[in-house]
C-alpha atoms as a PDB file:
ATOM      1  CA  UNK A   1      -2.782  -0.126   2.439  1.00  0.00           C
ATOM      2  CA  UNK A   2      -5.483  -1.304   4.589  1.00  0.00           C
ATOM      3  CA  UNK A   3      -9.671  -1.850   3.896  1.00  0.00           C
ATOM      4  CA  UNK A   4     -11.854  -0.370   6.645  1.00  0.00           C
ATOM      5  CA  UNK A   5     -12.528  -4.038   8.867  1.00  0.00           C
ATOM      6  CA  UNK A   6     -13.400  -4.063  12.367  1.00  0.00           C
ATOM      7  CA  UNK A   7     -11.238  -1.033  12.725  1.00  0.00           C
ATOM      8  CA  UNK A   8     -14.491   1.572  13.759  1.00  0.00           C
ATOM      9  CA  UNK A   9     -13.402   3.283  10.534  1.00  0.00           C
ATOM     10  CA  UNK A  10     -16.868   4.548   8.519  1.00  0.00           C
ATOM     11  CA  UNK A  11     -15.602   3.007   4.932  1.00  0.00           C
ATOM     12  CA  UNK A  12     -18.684   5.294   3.492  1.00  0.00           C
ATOM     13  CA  UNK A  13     -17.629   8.155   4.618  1.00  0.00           C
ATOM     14  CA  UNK A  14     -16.839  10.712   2.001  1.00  0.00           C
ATOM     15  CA  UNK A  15     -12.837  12.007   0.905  1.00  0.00           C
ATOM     16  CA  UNK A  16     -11.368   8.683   3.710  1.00  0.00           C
ATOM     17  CA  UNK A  17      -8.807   6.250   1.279  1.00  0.00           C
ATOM     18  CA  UNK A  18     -10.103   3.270   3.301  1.00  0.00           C
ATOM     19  CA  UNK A  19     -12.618   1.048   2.603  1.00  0.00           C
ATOM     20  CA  UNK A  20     -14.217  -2.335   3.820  1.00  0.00           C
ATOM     21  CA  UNK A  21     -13.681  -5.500   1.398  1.00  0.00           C
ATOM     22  CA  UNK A  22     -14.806  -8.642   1.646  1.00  0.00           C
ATOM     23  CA  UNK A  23     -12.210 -10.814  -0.777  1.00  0.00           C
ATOM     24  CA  UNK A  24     -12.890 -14.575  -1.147  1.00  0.00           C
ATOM     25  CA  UNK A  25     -10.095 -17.112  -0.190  1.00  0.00           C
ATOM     26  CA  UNK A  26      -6.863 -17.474  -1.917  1.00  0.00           C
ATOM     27  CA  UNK A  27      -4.847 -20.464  -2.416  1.00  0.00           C
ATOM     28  CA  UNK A  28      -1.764 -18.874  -2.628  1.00  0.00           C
ATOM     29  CA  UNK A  29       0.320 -18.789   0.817  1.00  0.00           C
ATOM     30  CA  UNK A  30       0.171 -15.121   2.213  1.00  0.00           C
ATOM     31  CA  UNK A  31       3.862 -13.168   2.377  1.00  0.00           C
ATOM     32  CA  UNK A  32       4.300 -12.410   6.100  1.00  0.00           C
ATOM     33  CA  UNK A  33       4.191  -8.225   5.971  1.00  0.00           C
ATOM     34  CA  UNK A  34       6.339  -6.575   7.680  1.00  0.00           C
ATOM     35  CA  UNK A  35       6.092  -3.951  10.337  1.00  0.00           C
ATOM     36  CA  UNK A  36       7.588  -0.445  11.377  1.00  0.00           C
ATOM     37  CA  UNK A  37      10.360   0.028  12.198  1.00  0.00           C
ATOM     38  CA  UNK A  38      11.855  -2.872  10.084  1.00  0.00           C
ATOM     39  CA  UNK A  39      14.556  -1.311   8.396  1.00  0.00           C
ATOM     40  CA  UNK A  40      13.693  -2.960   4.826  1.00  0.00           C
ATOM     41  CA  UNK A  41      10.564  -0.218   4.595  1.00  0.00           C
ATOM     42  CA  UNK A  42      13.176   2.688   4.975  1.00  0.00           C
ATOM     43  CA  UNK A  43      15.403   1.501   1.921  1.00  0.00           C
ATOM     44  CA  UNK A  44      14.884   2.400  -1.753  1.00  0.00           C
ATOM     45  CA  UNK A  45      13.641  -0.257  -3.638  1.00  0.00           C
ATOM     46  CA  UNK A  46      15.775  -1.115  -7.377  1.00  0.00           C
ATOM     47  CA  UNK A  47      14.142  -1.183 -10.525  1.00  0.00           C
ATOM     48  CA  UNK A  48      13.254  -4.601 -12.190  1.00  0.00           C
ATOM     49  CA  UNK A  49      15.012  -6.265 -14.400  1.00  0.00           C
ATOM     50  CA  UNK A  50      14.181  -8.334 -17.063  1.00  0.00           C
ATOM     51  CA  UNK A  51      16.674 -10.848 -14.999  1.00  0.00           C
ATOM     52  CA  UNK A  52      13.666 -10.535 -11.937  1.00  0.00           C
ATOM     53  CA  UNK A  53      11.055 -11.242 -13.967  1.00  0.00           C
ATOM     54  CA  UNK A  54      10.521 -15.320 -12.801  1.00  0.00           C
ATOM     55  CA  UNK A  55      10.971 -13.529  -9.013  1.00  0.00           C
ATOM     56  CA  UNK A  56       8.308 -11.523  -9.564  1.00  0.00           C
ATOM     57  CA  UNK A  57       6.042 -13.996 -10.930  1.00  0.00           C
ATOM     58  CA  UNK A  58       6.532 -16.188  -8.335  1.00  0.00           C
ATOM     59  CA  UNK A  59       5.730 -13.384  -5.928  1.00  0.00           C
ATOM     60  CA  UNK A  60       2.710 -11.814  -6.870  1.00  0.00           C
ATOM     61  CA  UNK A  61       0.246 -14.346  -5.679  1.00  0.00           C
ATOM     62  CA  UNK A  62       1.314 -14.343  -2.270  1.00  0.00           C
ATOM     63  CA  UNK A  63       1.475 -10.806  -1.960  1.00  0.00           C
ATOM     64  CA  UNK A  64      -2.279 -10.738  -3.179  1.00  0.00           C
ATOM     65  CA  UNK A  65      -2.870 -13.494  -0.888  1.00  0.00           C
ATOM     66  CA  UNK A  66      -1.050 -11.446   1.998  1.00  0.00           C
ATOM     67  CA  UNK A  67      -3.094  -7.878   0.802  1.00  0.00           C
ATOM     68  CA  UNK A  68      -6.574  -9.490   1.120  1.00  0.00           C
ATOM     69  CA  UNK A  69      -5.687 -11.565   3.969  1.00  0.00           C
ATOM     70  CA  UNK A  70      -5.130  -8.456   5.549  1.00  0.00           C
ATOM     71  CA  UNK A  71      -7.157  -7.095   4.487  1.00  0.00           C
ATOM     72  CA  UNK A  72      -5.702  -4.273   2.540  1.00  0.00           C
ATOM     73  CA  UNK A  73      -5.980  -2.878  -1.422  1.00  0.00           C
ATOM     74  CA  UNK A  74      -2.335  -2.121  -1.995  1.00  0.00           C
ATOM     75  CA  UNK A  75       0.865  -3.703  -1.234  1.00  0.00           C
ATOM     76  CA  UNK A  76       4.156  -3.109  -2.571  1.00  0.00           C
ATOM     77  CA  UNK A  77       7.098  -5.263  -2.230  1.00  0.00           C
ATOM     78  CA  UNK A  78       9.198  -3.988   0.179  1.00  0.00           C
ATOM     79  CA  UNK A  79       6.440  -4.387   3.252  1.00  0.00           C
ATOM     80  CA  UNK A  80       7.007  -8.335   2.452  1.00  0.00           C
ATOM     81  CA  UNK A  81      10.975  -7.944   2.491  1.00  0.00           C
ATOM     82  CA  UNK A  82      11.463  -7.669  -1.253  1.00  0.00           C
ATOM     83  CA  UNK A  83      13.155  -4.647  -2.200  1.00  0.00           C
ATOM     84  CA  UNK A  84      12.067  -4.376  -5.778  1.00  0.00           C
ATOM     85  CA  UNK A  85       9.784  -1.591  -7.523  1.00  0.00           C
ATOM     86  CA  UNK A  86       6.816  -3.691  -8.031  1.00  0.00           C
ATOM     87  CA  UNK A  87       3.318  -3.194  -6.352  1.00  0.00           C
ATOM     88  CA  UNK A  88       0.086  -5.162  -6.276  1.00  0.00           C
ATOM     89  CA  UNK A  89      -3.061  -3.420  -5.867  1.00  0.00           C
ATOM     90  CA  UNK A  90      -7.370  -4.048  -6.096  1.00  0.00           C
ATOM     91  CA  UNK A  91      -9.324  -1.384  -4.880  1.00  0.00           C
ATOM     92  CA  UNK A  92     -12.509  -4.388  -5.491  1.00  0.00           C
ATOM     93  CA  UNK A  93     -14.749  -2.135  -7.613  1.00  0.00           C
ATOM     94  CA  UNK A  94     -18.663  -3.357  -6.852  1.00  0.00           C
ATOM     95  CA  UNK A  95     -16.860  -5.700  -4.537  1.00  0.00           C
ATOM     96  CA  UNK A  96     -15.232  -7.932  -7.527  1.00  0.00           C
ATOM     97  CA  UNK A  97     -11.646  -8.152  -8.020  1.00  0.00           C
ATOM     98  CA  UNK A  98      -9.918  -6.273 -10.005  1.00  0.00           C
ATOM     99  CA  UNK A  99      -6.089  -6.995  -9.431  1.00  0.00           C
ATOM    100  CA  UNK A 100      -3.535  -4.522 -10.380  1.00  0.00           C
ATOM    101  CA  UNK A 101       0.401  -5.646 -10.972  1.00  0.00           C
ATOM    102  CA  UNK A 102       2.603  -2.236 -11.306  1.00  0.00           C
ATOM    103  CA  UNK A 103       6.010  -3.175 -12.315  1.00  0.00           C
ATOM    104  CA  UNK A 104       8.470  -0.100 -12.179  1.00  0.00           C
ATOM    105  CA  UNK A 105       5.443   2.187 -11.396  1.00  0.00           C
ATOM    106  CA  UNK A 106       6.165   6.161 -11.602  1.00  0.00           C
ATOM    107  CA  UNK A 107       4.291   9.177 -11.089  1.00  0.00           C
ATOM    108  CA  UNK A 108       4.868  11.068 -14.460  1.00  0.00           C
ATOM    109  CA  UNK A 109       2.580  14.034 -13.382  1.00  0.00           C
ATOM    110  CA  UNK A 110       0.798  15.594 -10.499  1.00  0.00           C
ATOM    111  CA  UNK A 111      -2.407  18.136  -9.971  1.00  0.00           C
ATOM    112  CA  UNK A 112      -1.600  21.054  -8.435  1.00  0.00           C
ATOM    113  CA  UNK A 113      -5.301  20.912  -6.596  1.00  0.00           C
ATOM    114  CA  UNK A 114      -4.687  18.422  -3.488  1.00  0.00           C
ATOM    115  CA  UNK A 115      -6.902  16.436  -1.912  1.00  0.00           C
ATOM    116  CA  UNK A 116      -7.200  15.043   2.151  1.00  0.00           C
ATOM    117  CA  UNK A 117      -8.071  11.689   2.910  1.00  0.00           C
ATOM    118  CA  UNK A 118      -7.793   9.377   6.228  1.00  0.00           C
ATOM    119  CA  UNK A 119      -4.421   6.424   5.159  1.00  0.00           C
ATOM    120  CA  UNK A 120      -3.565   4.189   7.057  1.00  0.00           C
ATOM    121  CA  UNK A 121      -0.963   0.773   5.719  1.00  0.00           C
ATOM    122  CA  UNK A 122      -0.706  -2.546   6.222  1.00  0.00           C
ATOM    123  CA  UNK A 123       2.732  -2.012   8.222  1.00  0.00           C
ATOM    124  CA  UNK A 124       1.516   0.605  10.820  1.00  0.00           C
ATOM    125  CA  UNK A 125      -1.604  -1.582  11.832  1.00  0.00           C
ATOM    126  CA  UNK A 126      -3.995  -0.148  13.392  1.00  0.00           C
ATOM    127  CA  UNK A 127      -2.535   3.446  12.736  1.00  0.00           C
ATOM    128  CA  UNK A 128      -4.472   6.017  10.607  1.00  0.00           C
ATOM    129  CA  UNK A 129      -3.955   9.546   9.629  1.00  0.00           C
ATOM    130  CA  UNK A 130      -5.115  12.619   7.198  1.00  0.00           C
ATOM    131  CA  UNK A 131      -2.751  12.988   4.626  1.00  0.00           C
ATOM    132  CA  UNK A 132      -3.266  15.667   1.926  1.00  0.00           C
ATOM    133  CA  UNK A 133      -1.594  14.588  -1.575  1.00  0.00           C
ATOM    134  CA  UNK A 134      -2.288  15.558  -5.412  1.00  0.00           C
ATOM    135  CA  UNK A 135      -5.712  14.948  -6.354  1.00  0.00           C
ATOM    136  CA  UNK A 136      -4.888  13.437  -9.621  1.00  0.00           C
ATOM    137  CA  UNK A 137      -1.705  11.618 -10.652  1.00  0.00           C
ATOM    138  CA  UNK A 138      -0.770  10.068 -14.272  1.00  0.00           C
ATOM    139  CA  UNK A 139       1.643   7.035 -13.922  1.00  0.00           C
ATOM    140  CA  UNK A 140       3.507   4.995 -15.906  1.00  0.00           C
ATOM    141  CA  UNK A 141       4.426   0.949 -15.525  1.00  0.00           C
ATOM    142  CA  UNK A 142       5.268  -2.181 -16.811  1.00  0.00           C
ATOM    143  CA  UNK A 143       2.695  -5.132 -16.624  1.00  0.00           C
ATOM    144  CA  UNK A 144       3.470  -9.224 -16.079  1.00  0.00           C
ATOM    145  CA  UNK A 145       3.251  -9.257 -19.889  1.00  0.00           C
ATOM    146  CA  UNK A 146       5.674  -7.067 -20.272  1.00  0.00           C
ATOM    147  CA  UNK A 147       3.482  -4.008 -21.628  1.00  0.00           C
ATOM    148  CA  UNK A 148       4.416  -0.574 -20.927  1.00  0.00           C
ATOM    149  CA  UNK A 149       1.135   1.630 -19.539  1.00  0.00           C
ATOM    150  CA  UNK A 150      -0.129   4.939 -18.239  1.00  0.00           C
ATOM    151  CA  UNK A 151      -2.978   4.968 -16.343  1.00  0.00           C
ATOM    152  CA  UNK A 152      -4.800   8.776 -14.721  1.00  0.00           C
ATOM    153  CA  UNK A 153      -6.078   8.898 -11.853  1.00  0.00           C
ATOM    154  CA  UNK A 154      -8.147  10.852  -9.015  1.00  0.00           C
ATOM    155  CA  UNK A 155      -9.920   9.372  -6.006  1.00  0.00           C
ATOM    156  CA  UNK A 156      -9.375   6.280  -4.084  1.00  0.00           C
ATOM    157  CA  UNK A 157      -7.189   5.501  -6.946  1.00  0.00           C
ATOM    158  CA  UNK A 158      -5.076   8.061  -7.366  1.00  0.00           C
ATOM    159  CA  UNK A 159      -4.356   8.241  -3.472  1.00  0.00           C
ATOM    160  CA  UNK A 160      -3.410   4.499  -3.544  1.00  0.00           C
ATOM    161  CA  UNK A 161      -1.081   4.470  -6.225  1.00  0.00           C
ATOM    162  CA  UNK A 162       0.516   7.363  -4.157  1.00  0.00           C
ATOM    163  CA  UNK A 163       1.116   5.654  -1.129  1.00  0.00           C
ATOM    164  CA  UNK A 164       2.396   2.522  -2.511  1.00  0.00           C
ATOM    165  CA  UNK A 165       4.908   4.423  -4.777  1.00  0.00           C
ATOM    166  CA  UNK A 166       6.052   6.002  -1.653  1.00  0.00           C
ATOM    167  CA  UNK A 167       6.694   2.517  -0.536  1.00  0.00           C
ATOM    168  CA  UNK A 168       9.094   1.636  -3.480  1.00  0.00           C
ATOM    169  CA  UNK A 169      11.217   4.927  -1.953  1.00  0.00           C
ATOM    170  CA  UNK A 170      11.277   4.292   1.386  1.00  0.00           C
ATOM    171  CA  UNK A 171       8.824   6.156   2.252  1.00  0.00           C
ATOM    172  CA  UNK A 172       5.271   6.030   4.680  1.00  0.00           C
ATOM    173  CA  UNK A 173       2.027   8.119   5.017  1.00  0.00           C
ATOM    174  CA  UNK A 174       3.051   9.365   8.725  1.00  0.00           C
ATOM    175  CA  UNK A 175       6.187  11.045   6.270  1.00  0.00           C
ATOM    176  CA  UNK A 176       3.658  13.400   5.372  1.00  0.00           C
ATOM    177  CA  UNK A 177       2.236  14.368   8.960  1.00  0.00           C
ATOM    178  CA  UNK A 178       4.205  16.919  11.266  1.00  0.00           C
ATOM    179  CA  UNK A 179       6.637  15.132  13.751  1.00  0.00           C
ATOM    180  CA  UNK A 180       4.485  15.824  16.560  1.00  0.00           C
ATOM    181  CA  UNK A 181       1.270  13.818  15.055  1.00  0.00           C
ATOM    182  CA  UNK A 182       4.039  11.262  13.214  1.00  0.00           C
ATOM    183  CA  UNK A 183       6.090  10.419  16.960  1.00  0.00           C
ATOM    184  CA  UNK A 184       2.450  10.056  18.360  1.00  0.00           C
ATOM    185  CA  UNK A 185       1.701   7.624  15.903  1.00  0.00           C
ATOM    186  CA  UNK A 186       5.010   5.821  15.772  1.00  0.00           C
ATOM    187  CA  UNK A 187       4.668   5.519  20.039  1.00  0.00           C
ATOM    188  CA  UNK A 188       1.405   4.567  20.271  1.00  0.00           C
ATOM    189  CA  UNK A 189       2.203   1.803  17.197  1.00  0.00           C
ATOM    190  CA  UNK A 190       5.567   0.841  19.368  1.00  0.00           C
ATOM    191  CA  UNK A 191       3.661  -0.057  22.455  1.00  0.00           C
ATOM    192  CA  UNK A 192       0.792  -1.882  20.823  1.00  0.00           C
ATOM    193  CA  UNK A 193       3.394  -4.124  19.209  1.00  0.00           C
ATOM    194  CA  UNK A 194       4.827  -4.748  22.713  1.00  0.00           C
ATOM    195  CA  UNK A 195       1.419  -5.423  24.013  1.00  0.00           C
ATOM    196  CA  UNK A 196       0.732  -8.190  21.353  1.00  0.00           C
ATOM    197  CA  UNK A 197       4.176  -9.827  22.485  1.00  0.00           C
ATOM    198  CA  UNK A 198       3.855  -9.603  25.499  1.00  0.00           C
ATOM    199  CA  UNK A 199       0.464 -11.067  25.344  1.00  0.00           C
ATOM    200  CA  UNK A 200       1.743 -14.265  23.069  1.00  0.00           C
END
């Protein structure tokens, strides 16, 4: 999921999921993140296995480096051509990190009250959308230690944990928009792509 940089998004305006950030440098080598329509973002991503565990390690710090390169708060494996159920996240609370590894991550319980927010993600660049989901969720992971957690939340939070869980099933934020405003979005990402080739 992407921060609100140089895209003419308003990151203080009120109910949006995006945000500015302003991460320092990271020494890890960024994952390259792939892009709609790679196929890999459309499959279901398997559950982690203790066996995974040393892949996993090795991958979180360049899918950190790859989200704030970005820049972005959330990133799950799949948009770096991993299809495992594991998700890296820092919404940068007063602007310090705050890194977030979600291994397994499930959504154990939903609010019926919904909230709207303006999503966009780190594989649609440049793409962003209202997209009404549960105002509060409860989910359950696994850490890098190995520790089972729940966490609650509402918010910026709540709507990022959300769309990166989608991820882990195949699924993106223009999945929730009607097909009219989702094939608008899908076009207009299509030919910007070809633009940017075209103009390598």
């Amino acid at each position: 999921m992407p921060a609100a940089s140089g895209n003419g998004v308003d990151p203080a305006a009120p109910g949006r999921y995006l945000r500015s950030m302003d991460a320092p440098a990271d020494t890890a080598a960024p994952l390259p993140i792939r892009i709609v329509p790679d196929p890999v973002l459309r499959r279901p991503a398997r559950p982690v296995t203790p066996a995974d565990m040393d892949q996993v390690r090795a991958l979180v710090p360049g899918m950190f480096a790859a989200m704030y390169g970005a820049p972005g708060i959330g990133l799950a494996a799949p948009q770096v051509g991993v299809g495992l159920r594991l998700v890296t996240m820092d919404l940068m609370p007063n602007d310090q990190r705050d890194q977030m590894v979600l291994i397994n991550p499930e959504i154990v319980s939903a609010s019926t009250e919904t909230e709207t927010r303006e999503e966009g993600c780190l594989s649609l660049p440049g793409q962003y959308a209202d997209v009404t989901r549960p105002a509060r969720v409860r989910v359950r992971y696994t850490d890098l230690d190995g520790a089972r957690r729940e966490i609650e939340a509402d918010g910026l939070l709540s709507v990022c944990l959300q769309h990166e869980i989608d991820h882990l099933d195949g699924v993106l934020f223009v999945d929730h928009l009607s097909a009219l405003k989702r094939n608008m979005l899908l076009r207009r990402l299509a030919k910007e792509q070809r633009q940017k080739r075209d103009g390598a």
